[in-house]
PDB file of N, CA and C in Angstrom:
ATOM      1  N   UNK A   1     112.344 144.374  80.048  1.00  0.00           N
ATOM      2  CA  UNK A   1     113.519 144.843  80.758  1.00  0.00           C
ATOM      3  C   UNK A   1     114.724 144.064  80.264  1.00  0.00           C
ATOM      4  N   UNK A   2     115.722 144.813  79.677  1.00  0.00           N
ATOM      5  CA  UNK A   2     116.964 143.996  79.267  1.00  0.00           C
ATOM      6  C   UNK A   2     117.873 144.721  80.360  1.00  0.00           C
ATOM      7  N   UNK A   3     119.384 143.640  80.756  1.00  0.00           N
ATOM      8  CA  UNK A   3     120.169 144.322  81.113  1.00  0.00           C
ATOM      9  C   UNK A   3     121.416 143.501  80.219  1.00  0.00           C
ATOM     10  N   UNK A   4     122.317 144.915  79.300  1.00  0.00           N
ATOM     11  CA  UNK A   4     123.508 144.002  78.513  1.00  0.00           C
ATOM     12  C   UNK A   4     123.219 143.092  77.763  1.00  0.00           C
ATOM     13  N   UNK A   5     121.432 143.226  77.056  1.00  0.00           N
ATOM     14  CA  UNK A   5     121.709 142.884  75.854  1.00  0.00           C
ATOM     15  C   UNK A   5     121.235 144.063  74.431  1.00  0.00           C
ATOM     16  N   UNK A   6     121.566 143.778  73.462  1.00  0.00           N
ATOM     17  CA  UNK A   6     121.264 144.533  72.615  1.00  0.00           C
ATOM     18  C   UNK A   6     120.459 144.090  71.894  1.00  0.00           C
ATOM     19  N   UNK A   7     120.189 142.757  71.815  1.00  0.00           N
ATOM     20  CA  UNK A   7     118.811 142.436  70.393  1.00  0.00           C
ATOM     21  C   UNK A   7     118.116 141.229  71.491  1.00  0.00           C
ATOM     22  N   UNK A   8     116.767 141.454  71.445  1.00  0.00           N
ATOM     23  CA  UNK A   8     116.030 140.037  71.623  1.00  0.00           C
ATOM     24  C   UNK A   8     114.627 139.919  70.552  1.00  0.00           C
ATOM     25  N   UNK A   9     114.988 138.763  70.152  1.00  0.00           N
ATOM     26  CA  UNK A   9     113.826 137.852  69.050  1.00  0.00           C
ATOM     27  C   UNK A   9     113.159 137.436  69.693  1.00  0.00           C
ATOM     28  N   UNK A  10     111.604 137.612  69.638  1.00  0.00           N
ATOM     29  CA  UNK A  10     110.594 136.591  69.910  1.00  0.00           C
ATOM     30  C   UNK A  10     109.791 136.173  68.976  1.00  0.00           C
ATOM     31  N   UNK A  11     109.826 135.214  68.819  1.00  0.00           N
ATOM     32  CA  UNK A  11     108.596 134.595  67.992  1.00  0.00           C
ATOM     33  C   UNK A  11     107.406 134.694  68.053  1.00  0.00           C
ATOM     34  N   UNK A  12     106.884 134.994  66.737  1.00  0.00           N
ATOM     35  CA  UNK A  12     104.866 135.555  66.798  1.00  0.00           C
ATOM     36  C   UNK A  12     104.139 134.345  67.728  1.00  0.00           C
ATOM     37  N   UNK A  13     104.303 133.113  67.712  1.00  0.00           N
ATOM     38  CA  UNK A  13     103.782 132.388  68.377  1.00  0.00           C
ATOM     39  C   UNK A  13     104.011 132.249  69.905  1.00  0.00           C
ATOM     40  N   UNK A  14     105.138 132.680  70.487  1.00  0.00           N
ATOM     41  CA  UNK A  14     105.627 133.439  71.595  1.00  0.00           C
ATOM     42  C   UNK A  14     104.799 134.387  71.732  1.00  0.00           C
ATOM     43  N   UNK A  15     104.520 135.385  71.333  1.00  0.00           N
ATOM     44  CA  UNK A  15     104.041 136.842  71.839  1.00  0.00           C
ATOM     45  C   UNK A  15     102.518 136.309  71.702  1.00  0.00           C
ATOM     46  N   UNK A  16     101.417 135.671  71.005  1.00  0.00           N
ATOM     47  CA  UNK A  16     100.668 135.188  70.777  1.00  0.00           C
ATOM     48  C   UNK A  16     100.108 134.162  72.279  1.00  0.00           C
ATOM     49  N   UNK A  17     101.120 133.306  72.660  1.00  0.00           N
ATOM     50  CA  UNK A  17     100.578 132.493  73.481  1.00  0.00           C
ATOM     51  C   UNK A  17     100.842 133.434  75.120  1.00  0.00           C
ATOM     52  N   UNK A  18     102.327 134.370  75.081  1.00  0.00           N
ATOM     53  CA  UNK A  18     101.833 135.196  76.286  1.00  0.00           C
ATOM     54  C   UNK A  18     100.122 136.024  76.236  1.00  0.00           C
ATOM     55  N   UNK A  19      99.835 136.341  74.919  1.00  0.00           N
ATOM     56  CA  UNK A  19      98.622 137.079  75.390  1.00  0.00           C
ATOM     57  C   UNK A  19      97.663 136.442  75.382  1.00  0.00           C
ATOM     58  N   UNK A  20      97.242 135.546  74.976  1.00  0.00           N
ATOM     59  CA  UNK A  20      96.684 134.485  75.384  1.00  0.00           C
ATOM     60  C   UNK A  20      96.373 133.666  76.617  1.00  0.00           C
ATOM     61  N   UNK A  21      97.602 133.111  77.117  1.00  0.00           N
ATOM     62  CA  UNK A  21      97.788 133.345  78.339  1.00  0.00           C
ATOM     63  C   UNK A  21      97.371 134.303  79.643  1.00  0.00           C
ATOM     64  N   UNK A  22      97.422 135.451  79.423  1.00  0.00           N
ATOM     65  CA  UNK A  22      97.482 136.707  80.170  1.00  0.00           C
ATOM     66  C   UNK A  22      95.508 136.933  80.113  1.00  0.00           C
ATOM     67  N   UNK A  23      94.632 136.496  78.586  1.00  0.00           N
ATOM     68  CA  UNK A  23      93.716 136.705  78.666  1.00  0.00           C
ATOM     69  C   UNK A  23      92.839 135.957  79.514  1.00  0.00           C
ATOM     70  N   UNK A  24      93.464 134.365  79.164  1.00  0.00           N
ATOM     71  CA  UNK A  24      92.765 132.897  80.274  1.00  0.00           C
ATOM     72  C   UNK A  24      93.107 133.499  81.375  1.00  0.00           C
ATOM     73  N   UNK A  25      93.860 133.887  82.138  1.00  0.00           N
ATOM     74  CA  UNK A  25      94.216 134.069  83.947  1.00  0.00           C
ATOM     75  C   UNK A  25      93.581 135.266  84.127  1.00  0.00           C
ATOM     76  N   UNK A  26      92.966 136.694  83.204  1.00  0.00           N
ATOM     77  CA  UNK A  26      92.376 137.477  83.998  1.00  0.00           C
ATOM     78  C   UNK A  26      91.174 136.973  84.567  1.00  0.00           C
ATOM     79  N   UNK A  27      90.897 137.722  85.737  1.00  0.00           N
ATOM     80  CA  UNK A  27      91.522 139.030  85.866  1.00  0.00           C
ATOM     81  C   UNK A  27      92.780 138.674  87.171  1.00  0.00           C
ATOM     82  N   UNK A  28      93.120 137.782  87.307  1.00  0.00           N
ATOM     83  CA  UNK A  28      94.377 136.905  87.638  1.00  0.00           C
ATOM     84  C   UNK A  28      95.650 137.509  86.868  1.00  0.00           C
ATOM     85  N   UNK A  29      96.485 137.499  87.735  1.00  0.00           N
ATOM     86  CA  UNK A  29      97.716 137.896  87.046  1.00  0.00           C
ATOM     87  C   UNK A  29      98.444 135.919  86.543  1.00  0.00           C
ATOM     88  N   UNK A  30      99.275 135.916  85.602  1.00  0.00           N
ATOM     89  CA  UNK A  30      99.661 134.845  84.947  1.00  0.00           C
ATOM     90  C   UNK A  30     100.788 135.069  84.848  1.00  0.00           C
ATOM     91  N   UNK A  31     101.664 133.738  84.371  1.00  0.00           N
ATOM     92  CA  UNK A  31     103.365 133.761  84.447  1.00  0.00           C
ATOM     93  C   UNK A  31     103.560 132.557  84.012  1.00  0.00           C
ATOM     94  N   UNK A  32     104.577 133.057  82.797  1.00  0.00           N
ATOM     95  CA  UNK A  32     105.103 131.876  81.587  1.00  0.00           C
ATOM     96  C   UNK A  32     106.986 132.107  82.313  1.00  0.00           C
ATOM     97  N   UNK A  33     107.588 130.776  81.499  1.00  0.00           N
ATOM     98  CA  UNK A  33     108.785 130.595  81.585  1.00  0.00           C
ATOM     99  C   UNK A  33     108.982 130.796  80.036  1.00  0.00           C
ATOM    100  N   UNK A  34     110.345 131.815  79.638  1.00  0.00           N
ATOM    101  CA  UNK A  34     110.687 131.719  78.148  1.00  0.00           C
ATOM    102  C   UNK A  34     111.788 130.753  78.022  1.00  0.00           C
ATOM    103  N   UNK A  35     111.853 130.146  76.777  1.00  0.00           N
ATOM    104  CA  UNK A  35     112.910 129.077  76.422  1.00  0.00           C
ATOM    105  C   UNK A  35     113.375 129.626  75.557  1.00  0.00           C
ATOM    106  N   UNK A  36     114.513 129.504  75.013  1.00  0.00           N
ATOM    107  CA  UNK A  36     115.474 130.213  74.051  1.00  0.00           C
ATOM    108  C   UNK A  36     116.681 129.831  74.061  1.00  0.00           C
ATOM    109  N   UNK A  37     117.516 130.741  73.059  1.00  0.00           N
ATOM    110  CA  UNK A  37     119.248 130.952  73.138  1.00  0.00           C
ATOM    111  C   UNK A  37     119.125 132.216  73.641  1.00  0.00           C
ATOM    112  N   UNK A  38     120.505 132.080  74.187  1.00  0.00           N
ATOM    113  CA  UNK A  38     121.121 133.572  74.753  1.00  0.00           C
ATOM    114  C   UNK A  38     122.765 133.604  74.062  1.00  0.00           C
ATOM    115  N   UNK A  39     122.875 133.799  73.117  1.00  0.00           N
ATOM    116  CA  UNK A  39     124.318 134.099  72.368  1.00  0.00           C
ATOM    117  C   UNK A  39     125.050 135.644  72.983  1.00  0.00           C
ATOM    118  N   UNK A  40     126.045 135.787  73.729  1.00  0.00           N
ATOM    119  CA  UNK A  40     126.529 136.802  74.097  1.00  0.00           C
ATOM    120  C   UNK A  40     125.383 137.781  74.422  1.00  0.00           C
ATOM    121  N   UNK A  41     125.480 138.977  73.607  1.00  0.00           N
ATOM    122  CA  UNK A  41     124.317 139.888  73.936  1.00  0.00           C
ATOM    123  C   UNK A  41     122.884 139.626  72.872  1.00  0.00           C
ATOM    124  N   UNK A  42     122.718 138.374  72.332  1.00  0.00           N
ATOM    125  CA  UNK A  42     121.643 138.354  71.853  1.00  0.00           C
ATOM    126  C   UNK A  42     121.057 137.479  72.162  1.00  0.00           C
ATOM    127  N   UNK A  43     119.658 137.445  72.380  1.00  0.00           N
ATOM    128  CA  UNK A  43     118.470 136.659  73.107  1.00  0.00           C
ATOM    129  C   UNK A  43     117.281 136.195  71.728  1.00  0.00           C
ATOM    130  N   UNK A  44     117.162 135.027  72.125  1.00  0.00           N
ATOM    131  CA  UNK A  44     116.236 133.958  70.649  1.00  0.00           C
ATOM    132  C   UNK A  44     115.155 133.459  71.484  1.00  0.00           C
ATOM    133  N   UNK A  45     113.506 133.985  71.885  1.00  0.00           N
ATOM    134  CA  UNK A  45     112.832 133.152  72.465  1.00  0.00           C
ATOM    135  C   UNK A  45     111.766 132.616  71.749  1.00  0.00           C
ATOM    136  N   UNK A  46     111.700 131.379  71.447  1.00  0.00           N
ATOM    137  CA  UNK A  46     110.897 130.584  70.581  1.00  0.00           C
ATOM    138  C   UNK A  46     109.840 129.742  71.435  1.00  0.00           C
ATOM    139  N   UNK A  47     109.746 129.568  72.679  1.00  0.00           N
ATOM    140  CA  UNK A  47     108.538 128.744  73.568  1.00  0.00           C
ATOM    141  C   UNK A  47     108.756 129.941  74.799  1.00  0.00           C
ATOM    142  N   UNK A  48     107.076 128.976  75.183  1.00  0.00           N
ATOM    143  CA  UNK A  48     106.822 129.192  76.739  1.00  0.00           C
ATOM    144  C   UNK A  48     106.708 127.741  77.138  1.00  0.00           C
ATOM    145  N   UNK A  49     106.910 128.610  78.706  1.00  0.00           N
ATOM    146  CA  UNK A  49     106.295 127.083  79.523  1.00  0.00           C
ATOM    147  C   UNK A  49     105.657 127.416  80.615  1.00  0.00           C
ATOM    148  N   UNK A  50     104.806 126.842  81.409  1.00  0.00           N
ATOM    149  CA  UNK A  50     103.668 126.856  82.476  1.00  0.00           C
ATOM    150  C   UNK A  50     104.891 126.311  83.880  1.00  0.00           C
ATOM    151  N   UNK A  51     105.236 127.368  84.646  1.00  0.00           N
ATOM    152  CA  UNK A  51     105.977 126.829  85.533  1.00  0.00           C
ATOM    153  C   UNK A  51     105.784 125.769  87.119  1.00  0.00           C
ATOM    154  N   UNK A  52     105.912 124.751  86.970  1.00  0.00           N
ATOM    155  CA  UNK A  52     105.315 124.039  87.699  1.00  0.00           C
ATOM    156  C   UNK A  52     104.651 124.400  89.039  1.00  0.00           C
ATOM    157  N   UNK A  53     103.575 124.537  89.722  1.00  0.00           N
ATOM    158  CA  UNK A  53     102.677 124.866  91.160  1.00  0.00           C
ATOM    159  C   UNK A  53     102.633 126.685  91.314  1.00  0.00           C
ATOM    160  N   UNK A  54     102.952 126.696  89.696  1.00  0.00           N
ATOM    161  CA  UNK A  54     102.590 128.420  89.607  1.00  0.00           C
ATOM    162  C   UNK A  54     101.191 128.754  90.473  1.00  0.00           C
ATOM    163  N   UNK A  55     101.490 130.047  91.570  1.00  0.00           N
ATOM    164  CA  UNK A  55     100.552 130.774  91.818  1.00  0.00           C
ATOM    165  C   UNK A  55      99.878 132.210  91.088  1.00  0.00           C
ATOM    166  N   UNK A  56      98.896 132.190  90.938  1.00  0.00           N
ATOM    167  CA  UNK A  56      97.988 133.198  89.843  1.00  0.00           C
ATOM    168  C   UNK A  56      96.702 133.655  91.045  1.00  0.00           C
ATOM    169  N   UNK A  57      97.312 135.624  90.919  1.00  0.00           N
ATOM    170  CA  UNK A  57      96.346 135.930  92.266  1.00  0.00           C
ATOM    171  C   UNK A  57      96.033 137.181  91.296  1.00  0.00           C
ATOM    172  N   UNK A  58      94.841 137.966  92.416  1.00  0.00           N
ATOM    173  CA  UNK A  58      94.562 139.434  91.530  1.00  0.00           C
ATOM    174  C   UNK A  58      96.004 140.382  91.674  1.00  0.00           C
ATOM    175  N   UNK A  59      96.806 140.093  93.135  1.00  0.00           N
ATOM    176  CA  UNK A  59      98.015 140.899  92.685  1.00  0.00           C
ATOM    177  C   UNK A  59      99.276 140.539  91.870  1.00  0.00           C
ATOM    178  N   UNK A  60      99.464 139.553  92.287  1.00  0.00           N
ATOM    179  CA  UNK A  60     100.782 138.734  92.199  1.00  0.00           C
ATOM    180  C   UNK A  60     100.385 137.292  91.074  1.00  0.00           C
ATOM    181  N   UNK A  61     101.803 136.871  90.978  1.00  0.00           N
ATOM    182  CA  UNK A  61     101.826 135.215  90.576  1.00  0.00           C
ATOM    183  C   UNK A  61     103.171 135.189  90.872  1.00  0.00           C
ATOM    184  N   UNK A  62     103.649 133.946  90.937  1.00  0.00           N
ATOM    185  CA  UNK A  62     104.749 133.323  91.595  1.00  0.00           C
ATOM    186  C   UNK A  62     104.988 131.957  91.342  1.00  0.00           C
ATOM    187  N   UNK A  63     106.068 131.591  90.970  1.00  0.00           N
ATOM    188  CA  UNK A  63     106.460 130.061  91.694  1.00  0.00           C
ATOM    189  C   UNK A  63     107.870 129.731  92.341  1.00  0.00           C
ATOM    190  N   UNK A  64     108.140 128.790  92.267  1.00  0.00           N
ATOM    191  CA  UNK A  64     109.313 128.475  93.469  1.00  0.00           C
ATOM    192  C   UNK A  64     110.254 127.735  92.437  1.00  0.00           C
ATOM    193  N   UNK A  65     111.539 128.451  92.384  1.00  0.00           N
ATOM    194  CA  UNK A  65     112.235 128.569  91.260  1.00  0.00           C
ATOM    195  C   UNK A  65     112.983 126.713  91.530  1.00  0.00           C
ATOM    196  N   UNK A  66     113.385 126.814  92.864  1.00  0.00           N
ATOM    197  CA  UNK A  66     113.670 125.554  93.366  1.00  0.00           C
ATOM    198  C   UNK A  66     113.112 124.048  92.756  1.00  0.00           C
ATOM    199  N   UNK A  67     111.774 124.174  92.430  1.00  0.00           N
ATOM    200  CA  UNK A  67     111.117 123.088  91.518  1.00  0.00           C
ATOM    201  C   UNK A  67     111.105 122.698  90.429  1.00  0.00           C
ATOM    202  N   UNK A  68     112.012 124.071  89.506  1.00  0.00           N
ATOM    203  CA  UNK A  68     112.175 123.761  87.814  1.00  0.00           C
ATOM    204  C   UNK A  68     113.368 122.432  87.578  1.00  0.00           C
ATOM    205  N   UNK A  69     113.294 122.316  86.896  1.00  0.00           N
ATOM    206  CA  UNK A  69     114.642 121.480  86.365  1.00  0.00           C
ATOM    207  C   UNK A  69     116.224 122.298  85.931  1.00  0.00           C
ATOM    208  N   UNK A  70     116.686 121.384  85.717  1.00  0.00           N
ATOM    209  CA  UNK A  70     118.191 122.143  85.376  1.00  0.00           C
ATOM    210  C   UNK A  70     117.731 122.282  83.506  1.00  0.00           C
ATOM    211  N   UNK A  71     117.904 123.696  83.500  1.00  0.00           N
ATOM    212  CA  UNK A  71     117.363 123.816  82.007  1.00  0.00           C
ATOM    213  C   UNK A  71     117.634 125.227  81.644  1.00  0.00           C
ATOM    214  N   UNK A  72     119.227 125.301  81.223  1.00  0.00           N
ATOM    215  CA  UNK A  72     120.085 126.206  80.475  1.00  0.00           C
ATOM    216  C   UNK A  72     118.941 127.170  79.516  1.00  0.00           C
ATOM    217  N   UNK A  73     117.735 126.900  78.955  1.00  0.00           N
ATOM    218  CA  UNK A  73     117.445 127.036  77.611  1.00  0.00           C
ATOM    219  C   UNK A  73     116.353 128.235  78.133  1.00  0.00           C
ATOM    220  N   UNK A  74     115.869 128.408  79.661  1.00  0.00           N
ATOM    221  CA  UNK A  74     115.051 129.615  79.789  1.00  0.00           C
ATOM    222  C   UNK A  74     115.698 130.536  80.272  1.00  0.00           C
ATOM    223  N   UNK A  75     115.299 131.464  79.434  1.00  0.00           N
ATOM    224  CA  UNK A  75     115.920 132.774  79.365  1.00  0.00           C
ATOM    225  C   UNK A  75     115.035 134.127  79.507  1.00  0.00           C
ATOM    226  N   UNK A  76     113.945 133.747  80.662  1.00  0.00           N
ATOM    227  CA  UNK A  76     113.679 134.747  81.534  1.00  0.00           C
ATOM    228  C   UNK A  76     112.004 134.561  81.490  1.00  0.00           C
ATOM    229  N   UNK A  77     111.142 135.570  82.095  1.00  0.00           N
ATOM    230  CA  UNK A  77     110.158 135.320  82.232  1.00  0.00           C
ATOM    231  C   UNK A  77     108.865 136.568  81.531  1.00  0.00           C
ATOM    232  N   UNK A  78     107.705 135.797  81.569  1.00  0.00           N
ATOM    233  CA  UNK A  78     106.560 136.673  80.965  1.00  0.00           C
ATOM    234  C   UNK A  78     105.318 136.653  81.997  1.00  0.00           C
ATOM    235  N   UNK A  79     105.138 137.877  82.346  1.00  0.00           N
ATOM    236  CA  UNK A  79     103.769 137.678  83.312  1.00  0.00           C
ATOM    237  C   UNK A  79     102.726 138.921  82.896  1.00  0.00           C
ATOM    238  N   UNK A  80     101.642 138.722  83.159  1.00  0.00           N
ATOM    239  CA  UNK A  80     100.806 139.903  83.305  1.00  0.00           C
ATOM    240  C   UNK A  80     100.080 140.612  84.687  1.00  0.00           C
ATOM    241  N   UNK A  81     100.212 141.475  84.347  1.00  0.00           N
ATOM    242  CA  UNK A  81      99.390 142.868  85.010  1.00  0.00           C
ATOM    243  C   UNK A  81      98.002 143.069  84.422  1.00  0.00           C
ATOM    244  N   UNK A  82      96.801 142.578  84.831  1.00  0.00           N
ATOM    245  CA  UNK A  82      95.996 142.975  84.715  1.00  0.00           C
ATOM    246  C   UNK A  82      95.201 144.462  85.379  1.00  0.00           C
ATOM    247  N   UNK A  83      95.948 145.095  85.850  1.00  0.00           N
ATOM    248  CA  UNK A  83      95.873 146.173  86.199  1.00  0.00           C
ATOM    249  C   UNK A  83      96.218 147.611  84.947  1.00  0.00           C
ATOM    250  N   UNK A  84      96.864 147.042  84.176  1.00  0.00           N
ATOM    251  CA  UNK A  84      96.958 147.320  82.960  1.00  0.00           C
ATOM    252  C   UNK A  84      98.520 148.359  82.929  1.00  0.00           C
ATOM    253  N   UNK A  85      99.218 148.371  84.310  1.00  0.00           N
ATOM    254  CA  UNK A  85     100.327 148.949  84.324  1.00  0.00           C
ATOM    255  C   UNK A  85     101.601 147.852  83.754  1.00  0.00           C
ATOM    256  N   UNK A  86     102.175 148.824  82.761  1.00  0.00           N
ATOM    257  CA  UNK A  86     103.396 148.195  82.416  1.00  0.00           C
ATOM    258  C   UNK A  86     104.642 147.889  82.892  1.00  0.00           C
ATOM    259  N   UNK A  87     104.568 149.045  84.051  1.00  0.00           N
ATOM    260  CA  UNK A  87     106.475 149.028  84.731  1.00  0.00           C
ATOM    261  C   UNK A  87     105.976 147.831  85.650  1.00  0.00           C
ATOM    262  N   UNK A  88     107.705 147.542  85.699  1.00  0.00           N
ATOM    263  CA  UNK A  88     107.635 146.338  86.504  1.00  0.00           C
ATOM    264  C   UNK A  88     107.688 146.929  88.159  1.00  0.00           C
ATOM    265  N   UNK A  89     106.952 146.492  88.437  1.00  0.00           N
ATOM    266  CA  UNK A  89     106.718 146.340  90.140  1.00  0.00           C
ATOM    267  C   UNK A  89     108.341 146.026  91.146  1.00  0.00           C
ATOM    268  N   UNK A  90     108.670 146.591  92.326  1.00  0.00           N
ATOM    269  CA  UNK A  90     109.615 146.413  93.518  1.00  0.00           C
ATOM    270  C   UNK A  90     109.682 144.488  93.326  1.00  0.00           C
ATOM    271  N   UNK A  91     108.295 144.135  93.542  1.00  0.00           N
ATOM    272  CA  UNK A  91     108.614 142.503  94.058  1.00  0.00           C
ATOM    273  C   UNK A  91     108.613 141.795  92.474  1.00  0.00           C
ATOM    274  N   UNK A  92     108.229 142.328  91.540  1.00  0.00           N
ATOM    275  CA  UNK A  92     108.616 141.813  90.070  1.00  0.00           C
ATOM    276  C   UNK A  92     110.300 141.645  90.018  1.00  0.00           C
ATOM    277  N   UNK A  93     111.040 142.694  90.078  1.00  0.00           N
ATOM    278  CA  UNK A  93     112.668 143.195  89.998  1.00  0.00           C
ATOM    279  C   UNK A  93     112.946 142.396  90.624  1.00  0.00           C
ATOM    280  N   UNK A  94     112.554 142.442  92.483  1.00  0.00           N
ATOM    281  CA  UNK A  94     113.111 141.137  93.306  1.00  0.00           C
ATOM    282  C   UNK A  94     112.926 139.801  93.181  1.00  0.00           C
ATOM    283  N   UNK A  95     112.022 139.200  92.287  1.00  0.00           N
ATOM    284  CA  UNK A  95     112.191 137.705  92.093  1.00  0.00           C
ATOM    285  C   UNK A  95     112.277 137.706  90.500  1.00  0.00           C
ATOM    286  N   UNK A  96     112.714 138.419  90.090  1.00  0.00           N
ATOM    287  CA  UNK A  96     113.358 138.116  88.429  1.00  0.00           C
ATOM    288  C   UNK A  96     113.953 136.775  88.048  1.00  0.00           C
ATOM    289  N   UNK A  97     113.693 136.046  87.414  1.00  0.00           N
ATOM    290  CA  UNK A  97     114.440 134.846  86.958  1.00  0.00           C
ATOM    291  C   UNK A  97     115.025 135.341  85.264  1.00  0.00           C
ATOM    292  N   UNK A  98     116.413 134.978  85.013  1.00  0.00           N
ATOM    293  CA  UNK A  98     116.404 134.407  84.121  1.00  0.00           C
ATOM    294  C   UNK A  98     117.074 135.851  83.485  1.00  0.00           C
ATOM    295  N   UNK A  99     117.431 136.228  82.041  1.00  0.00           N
ATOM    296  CA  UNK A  99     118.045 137.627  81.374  1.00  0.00           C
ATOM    297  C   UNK A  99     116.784 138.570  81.026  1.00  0.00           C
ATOM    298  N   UNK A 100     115.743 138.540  80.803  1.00  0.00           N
ATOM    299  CA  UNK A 100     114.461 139.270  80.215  1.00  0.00           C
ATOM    300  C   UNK A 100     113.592 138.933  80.797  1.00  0.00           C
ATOM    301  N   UNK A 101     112.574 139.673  80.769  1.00  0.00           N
ATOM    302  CA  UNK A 101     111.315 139.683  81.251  1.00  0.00           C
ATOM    303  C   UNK A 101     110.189 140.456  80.697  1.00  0.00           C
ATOM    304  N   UNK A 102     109.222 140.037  80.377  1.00  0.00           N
ATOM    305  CA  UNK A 102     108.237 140.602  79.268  1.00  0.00           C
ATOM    306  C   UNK A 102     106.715 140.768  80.334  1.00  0.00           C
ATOM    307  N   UNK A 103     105.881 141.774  80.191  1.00  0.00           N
ATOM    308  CA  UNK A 103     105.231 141.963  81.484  1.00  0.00           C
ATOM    309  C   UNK A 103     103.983 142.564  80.314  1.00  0.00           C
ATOM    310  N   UNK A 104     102.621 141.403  80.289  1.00  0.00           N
ATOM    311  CA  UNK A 104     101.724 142.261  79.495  1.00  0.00           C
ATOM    312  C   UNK A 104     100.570 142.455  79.905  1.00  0.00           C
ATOM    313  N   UNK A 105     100.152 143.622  79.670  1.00  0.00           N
ATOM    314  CA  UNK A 105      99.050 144.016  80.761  1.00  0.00           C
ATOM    315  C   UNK A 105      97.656 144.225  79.876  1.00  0.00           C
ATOM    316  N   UNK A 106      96.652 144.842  80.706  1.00  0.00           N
ATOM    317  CA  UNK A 106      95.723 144.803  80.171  1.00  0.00           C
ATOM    318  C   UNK A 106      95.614 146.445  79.241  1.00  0.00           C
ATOM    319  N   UNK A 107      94.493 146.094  78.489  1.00  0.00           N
ATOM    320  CA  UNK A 107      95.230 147.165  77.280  1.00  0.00           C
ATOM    321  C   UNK A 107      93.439 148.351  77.948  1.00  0.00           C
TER     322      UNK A 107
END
């Protein structure tokens, strides 16, 4: 999901460790933090990160945005759907962090 941007980069090792990720937490849903630049309308995400007292359930995952640090450099989030649906969910939209969000499900 972009809103107002026109290009985002991710790095193979990025897209690699979300699915990765997404495979360790099934049949658990999972949730990375992306790190990057955000230059005007273009987005650079080169890491993840494990967001601190993340919850990982069969519906949901979550954490409490309140606990991260002050850290300009994430620029949105990656979770999976092991349900294997791609659109993002009502309570996905409502706790969005960050410019992007990458959502990978089961294939």
């Amino acid at each position: 999901m972009t809103i107002g941007i026109s290009q985002v980069l991710i790095m193979r090792s990025v897209i690699e460790s979300v699915l990765i990720y997404a495979k360790v937490c099934h049949p658990k849903e999972g949730i990375l933090l992306l790190r990057g630049k955000a230059k005007k309308d273009v987005i650079e995400v080169s890491e993840v990160m494990i967001p601190p007292l993340s919850v990982r359930s069969k519906s949901f995952s979550f954490f409490s945005a309140h606990l991260l640090p002050m850290d300009f450099s994430i620029v949105g989030i990656a979770h999976s759907h092991p349900s294997g649906i791609l659109a993002p969910s009502v309570e996905d939209l409502n706790n969005f962090y960050g410019r992007i969000m990458i959502i990978a499900a089961f294939p």
